[in-house]
Protein backbone atom coordinates (compact mmCIF):
# COMPACT_ATOMS: atom_id res chain seq x y z
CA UNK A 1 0.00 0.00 0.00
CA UNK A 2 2.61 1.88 -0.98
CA UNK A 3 -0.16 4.88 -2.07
CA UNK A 4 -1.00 5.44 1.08
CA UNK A 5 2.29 7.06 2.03
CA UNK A 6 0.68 9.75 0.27
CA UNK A 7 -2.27 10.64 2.18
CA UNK A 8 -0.44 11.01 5.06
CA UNK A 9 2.30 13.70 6.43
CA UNK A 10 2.16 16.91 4.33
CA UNK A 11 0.37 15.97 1.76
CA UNK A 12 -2.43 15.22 3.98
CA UNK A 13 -2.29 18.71 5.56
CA UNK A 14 -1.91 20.70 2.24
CA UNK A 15 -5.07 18.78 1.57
CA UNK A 16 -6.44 20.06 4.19
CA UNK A 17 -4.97 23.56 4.24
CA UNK A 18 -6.41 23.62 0.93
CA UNK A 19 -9.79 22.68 1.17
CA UNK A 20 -10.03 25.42 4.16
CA UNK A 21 -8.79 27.75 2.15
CA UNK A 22 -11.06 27.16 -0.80
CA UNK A 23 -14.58 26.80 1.48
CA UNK A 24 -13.21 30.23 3.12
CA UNK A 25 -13.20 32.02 -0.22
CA UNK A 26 -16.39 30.19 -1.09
CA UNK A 27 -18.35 31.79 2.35
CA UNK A 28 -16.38 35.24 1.29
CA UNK A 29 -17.65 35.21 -1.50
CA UNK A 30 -20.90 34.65 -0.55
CA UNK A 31 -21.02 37.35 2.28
CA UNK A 32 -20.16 39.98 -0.61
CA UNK A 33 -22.82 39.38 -2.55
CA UNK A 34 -24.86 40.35 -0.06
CA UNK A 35 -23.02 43.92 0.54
CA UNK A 36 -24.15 47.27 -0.52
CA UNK A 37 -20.53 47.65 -2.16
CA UNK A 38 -21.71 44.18 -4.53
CA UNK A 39 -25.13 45.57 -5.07
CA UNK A 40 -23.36 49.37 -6.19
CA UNK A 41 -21.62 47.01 -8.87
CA UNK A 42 -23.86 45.25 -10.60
CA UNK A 43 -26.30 48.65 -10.43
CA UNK A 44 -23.39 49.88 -12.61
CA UNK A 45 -22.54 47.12 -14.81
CA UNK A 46 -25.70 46.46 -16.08
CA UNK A 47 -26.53 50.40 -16.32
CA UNK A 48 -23.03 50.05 -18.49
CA UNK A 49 -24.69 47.75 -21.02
CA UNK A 50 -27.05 48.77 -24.19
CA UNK A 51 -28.54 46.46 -26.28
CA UNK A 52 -29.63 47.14 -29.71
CA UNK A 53 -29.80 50.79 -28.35
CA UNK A 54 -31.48 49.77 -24.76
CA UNK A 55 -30.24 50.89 -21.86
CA UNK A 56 -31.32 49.89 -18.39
CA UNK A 57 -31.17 51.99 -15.36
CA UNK A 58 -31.69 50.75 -11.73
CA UNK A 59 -32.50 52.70 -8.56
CA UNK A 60 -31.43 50.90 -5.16
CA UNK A 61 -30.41 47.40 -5.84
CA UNK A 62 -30.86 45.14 -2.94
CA UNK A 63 -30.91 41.75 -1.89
CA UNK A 64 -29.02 38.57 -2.24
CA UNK A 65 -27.47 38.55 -5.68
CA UNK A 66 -26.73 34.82 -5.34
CA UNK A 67 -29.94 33.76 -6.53
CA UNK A 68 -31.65 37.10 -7.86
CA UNK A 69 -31.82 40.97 -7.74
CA UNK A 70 -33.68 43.50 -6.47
CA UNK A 71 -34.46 47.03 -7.23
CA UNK A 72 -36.91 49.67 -6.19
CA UNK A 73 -37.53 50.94 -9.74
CA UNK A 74 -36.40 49.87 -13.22
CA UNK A 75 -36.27 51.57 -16.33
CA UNK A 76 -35.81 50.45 -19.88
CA UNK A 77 -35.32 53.27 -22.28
CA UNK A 78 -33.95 54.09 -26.05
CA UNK A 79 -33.52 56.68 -28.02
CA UNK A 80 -37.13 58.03 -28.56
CA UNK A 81 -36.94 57.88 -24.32
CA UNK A 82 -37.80 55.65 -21.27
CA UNK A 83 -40.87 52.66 -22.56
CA UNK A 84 -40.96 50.33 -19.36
CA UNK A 85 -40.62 51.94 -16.25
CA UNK A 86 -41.06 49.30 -13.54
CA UNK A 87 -41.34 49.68 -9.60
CA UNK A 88 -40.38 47.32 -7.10
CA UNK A 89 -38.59 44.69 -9.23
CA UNK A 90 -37.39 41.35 -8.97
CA UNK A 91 -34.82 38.99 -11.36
CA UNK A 92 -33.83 35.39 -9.98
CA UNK A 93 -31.72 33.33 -12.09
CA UNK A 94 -30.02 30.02 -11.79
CA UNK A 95 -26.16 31.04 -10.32
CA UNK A 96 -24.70 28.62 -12.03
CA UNK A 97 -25.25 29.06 -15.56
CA UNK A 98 -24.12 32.68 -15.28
CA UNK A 99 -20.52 31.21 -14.91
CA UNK A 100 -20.56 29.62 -18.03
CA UNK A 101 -21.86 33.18 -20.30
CA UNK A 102 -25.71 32.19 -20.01
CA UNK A 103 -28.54 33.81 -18.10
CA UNK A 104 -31.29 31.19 -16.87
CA UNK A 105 -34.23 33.47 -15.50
CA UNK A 106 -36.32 32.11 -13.06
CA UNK A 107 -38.59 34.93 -12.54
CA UNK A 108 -39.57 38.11 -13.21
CA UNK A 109 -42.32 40.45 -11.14
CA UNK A 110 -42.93 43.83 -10.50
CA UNK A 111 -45.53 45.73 -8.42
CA UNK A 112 -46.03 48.23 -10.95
CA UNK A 113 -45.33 48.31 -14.94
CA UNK A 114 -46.07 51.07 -16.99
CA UNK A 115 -45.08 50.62 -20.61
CA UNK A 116 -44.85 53.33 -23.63
């Protein structure tokens, strides 16, 4: 069992070291997403994009980004002006397709629409 040599002494520990270093980044992670510094970012990334002349602006993004986001009002407009102004909206998604270039909406909802 001459593999087993292997598991054992430092190898074992920079195993270990490892994984504790990797679930710590993982929880860090997490914790950020939830931060008003996180939520600033993706209110200006996605106010950075435009889309066949769309542009998107948010007001007070909240919650946990993880799984969704949040934002008091929403506004889609192009050049002729704003057409979907939207309070108190919501976006989830599926996290994990996001890391591979996809978005995988779960759901959309907003208290109030109003579309021009």
């Amino acid at each position: 069992m001459a593999w087993r040599s292997y598991l054992d002494g430092p190898w074992r520990r920079a195993g270990l070291i490892a994984g504790l270093v990797l679930l710590s980044l993982l929880i860090g992670a997490r914790i950020f997403l939830m931060t008003p510094m996180a939520h600033s970012l993706v209110e200006s990334r996605v106010e950075a994009l435009s889309v066949r002349g769309q542009t998107i602006a948010l007001d007070r993004v909240h919650g946990d980004l993880f799984s969704g986001i949040e934002a008091d009002r929403i506004r889609v407009s192009d050049a002729n002006g704003v057409w979907l102004d939207a309070t108190e909206g919501r976006v989830s998604w599926r996290i994990f397709p996001i890391l591979f270039g996809r978005l995988d909406l779960k759901e959309t909802r907003a208290a109030g629409l109003n579309i021009e």
